[in-house]
PDB file of N, CA and C in Angstrom:
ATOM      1  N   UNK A   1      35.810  81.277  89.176  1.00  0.00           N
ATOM      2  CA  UNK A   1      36.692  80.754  90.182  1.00  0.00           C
ATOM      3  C   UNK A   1      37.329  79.482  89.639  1.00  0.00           C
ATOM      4  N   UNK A   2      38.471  78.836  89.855  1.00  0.00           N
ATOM      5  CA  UNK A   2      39.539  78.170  89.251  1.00  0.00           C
ATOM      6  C   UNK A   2      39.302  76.927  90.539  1.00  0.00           C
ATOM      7  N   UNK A   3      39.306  75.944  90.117  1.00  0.00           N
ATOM      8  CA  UNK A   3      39.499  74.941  91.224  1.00  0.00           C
ATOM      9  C   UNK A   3      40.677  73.974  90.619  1.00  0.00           C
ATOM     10  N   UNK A   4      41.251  73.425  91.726  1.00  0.00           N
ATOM     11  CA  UNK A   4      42.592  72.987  91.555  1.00  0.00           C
ATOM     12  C   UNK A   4      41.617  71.186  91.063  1.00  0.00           C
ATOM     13  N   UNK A   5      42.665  70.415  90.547  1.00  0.00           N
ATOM     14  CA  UNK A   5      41.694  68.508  90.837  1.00  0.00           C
ATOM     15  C   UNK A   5      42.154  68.633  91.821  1.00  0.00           C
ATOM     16  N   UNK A   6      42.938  68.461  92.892  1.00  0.00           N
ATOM     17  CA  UNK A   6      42.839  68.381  94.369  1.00  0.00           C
ATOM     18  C   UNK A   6      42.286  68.793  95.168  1.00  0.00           C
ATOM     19  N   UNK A   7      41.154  69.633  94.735  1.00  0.00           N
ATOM     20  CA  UNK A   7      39.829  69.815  95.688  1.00  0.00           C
ATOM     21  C   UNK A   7      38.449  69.648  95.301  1.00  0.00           C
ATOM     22  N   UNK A   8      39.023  68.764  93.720  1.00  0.00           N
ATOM     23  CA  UNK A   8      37.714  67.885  93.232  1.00  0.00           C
ATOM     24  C   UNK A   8      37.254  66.715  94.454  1.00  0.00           C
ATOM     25  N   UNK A   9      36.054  66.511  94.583  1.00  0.00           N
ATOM     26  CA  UNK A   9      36.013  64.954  94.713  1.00  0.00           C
ATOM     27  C   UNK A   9      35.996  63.764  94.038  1.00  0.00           C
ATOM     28  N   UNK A  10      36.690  62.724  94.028  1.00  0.00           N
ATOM     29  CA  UNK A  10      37.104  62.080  92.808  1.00  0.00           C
ATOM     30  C   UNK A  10      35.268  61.007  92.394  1.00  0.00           C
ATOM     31  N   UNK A  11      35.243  61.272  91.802  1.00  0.00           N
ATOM     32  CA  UNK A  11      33.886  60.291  90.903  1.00  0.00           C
ATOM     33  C   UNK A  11      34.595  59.514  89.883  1.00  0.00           C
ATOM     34  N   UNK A  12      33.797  58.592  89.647  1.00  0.00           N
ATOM     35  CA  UNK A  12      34.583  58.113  88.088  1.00  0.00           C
ATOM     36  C   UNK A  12      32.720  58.291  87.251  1.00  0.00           C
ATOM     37  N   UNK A  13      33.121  58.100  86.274  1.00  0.00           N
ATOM     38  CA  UNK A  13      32.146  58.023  84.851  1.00  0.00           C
ATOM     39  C   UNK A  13      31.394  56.572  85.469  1.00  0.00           C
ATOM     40  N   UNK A  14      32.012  55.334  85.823  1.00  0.00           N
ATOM     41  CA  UNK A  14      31.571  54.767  85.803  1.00  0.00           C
ATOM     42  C   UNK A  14      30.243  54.316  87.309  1.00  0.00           C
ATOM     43  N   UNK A  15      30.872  55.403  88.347  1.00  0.00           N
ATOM     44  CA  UNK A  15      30.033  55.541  89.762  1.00  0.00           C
ATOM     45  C   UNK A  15      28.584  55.967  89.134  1.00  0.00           C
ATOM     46  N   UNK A  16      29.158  57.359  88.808  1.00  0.00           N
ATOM     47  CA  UNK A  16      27.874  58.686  88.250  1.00  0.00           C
ATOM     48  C   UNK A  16      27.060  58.109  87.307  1.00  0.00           C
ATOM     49  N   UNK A  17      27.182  57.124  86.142  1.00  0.00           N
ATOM     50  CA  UNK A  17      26.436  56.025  85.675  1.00  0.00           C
ATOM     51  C   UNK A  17      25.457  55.426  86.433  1.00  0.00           C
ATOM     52  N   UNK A  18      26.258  54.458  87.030  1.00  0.00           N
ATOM     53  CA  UNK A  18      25.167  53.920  87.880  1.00  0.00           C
ATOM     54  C   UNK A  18      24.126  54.561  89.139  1.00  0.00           C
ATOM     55  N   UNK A  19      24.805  55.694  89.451  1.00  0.00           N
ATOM     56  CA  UNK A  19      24.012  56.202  90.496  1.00  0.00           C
ATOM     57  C   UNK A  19      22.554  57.059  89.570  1.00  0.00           C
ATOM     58  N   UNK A  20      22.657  57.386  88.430  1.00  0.00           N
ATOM     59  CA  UNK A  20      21.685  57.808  87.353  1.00  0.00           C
ATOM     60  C   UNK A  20      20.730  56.662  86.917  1.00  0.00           C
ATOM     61  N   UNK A  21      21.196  55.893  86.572  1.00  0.00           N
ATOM     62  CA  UNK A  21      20.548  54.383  85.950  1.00  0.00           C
ATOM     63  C   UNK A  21      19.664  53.981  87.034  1.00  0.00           C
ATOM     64  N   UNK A  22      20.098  53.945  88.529  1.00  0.00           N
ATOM     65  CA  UNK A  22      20.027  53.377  89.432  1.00  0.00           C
ATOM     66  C   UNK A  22      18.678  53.934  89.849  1.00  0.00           C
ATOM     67  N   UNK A  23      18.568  55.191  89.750  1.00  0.00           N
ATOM     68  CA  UNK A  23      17.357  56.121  90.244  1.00  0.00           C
ATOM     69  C   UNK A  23      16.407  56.613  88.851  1.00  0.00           C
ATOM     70  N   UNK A  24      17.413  56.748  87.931  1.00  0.00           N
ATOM     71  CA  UNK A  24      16.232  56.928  86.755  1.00  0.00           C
ATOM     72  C   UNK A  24      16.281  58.087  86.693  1.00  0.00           C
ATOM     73  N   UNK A  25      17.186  59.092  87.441  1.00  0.00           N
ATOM     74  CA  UNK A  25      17.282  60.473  87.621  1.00  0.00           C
ATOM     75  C   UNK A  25      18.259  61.354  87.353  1.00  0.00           C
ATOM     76  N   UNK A  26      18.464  62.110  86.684  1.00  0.00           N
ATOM     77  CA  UNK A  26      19.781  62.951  86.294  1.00  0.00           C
ATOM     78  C   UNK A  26      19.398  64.586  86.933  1.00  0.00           C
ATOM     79  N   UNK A  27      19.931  64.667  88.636  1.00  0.00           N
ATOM     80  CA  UNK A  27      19.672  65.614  89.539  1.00  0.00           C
ATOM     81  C   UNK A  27      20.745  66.798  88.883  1.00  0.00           C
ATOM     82  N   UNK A  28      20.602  67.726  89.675  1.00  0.00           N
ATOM     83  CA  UNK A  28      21.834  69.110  89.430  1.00  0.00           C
ATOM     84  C   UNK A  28      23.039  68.499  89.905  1.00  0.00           C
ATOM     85  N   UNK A  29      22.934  67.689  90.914  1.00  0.00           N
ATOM     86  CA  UNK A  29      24.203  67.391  91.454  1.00  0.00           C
ATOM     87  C   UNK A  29      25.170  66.837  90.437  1.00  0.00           C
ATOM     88  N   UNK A  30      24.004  65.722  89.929  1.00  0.00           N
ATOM     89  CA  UNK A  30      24.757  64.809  88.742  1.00  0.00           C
ATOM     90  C   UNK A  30      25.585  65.444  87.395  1.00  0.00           C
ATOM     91  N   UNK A  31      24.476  66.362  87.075  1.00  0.00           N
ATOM     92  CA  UNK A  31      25.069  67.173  85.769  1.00  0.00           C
ATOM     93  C   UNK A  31      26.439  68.245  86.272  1.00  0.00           C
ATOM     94  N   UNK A  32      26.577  69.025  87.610  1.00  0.00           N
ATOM     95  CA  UNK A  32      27.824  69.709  87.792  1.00  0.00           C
ATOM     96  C   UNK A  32      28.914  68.620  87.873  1.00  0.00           C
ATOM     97  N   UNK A  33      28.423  67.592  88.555  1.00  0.00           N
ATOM     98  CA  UNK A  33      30.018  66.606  88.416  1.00  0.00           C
ATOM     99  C   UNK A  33      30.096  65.898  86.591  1.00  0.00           C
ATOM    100  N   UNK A  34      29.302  66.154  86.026  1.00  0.00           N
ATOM    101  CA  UNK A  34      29.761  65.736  84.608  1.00  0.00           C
ATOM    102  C   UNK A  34      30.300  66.724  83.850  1.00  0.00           C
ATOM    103  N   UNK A  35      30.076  68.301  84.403  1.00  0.00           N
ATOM    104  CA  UNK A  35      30.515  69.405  84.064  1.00  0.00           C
ATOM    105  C   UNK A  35      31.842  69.258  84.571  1.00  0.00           C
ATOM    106  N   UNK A  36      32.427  68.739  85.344  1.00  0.00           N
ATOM    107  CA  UNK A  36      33.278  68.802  86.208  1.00  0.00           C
ATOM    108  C   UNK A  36      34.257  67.447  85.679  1.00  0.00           C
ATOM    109  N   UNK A  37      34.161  66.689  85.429  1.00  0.00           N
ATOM    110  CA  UNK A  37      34.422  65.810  84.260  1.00  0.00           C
ATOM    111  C   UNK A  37      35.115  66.086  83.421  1.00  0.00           C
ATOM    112  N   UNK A  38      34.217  67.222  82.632  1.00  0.00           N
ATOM    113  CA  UNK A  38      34.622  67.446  81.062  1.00  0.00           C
ATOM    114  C   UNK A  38      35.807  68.682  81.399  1.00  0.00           C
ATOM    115  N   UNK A  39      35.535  69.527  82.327  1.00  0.00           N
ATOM    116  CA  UNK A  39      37.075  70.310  82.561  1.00  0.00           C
ATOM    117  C   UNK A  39      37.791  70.069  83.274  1.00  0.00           C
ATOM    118  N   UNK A  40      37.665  69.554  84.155  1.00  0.00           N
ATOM    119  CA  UNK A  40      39.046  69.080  84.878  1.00  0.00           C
ATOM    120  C   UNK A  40      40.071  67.847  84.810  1.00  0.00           C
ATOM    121  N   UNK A  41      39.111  67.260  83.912  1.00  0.00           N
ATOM    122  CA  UNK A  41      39.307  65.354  83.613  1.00  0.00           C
ATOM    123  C   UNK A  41      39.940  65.430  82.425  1.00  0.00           C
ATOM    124  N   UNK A  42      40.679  64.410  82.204  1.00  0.00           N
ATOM    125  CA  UNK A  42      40.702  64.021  80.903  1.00  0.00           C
ATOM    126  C   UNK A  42      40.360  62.561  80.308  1.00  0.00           C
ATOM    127  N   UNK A  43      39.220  62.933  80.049  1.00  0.00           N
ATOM    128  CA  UNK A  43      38.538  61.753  79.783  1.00  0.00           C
ATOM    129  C   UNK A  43      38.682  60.672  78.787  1.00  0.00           C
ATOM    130  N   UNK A  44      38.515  59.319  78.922  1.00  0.00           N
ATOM    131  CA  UNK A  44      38.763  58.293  77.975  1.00  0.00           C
ATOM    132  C   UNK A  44      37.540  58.554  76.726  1.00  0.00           C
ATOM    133  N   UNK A  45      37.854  57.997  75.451  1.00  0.00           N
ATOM    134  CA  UNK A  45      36.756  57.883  74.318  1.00  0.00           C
ATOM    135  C   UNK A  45      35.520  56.755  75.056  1.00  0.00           C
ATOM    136  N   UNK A  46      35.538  56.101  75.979  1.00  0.00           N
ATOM    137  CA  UNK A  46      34.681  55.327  76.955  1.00  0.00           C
ATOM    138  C   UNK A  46      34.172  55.575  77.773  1.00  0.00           C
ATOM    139  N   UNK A  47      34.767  56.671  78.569  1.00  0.00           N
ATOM    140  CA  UNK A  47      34.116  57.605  79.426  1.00  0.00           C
ATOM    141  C   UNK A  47      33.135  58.827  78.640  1.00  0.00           C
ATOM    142  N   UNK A  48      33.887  59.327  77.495  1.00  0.00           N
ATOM    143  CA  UNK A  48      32.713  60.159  76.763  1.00  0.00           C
ATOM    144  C   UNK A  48      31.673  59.577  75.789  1.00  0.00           C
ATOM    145  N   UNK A  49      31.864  57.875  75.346  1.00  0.00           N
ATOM    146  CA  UNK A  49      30.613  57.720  74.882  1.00  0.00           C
ATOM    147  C   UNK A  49      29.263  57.587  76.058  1.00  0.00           C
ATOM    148  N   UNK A  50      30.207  56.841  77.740  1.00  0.00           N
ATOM    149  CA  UNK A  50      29.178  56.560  78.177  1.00  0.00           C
ATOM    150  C   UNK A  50      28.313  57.811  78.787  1.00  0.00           C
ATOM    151  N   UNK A  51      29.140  58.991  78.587  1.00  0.00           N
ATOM    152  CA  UNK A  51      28.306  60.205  79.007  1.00  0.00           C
ATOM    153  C   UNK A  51      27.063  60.286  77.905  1.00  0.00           C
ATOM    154  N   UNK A  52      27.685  60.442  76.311  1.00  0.00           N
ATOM    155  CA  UNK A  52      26.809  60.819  75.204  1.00  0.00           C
ATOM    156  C   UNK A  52      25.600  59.594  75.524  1.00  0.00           C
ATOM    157  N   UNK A  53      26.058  58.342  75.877  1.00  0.00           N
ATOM    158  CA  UNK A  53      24.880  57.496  76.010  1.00  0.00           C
ATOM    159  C   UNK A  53      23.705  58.119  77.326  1.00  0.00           C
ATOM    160  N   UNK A  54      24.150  58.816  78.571  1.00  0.00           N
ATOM    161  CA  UNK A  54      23.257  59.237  79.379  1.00  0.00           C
ATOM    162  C   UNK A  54      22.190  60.019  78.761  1.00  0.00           C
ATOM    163  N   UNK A  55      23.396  61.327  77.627  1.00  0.00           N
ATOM    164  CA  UNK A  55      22.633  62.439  76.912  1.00  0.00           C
ATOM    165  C   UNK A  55      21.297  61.782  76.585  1.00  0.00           C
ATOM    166  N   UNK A  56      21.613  60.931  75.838  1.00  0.00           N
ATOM    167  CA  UNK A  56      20.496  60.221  74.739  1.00  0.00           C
ATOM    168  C   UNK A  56      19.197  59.299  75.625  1.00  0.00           C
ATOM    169  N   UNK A  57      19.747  59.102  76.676  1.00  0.00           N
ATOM    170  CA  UNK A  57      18.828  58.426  77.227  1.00  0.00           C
ATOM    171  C   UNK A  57      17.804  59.244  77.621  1.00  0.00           C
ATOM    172  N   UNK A  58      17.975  60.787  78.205  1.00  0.00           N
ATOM    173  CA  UNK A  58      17.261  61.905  78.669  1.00  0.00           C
ATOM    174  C   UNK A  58      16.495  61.920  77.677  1.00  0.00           C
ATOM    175  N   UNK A  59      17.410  62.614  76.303  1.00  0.00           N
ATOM    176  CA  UNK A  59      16.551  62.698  75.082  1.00  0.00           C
ATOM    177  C   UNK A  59      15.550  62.072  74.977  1.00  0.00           C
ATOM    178  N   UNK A  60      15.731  60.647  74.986  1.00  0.00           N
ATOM    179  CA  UNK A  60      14.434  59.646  74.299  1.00  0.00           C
ATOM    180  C   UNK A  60      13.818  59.500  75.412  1.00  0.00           C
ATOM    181  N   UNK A  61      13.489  60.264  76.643  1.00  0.00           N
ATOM    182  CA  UNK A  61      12.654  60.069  77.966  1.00  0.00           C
ATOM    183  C   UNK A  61      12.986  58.876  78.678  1.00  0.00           C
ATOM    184  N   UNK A  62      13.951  57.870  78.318  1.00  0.00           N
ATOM    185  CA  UNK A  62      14.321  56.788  79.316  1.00  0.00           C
ATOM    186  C   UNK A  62      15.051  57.172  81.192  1.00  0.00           C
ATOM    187  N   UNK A  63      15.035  58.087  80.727  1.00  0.00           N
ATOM    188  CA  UNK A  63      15.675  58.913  82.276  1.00  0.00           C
ATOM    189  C   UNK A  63      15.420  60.466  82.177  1.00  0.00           C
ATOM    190  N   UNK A  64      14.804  60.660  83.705  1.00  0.00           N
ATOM    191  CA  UNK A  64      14.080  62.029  83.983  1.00  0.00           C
ATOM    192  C   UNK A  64      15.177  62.650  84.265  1.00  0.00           C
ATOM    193  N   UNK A  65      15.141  63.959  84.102  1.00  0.00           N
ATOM    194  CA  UNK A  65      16.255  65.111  84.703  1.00  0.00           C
ATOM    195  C   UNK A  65      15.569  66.039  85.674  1.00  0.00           C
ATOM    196  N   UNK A  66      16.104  66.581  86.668  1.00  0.00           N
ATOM    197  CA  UNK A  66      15.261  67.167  87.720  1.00  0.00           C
ATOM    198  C   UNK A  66      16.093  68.736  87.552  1.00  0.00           C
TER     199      UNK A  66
END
């Protein structure tokens, strides 16, 4: 199914950050709007390091994923 960005809800990189950091938690919710990000967005080289920085944080166990 095709979704238009006008029936995205708008997030920025920099909300979805903190709401992760904030809880220590990277839920389903979190990861479809970063999915959601990467295709519908066009993202800054700042917006995709600070994603690759979430990646890495999971990696090295500094933040749980549910």
């Amino acid at each position: 199914m095709y979704y238009s960005q006008d029936f995205l809800p708008e997030v920025t990189v920099t909300e979805l950050m903190f709401q992760v950091y904030q809880s220590g938690i990277l839920t389903q919710e979190h990861r479809k709007k970063i999915k959601n990000l990467f295709l519908y967005h066009n993202l800054s080289e700042e917006d995709t390091t600070s994603i690759n920085r979430l990646l890495r944080a999971i990696r090295c166990g500094w933040l749980k994923m549910l």
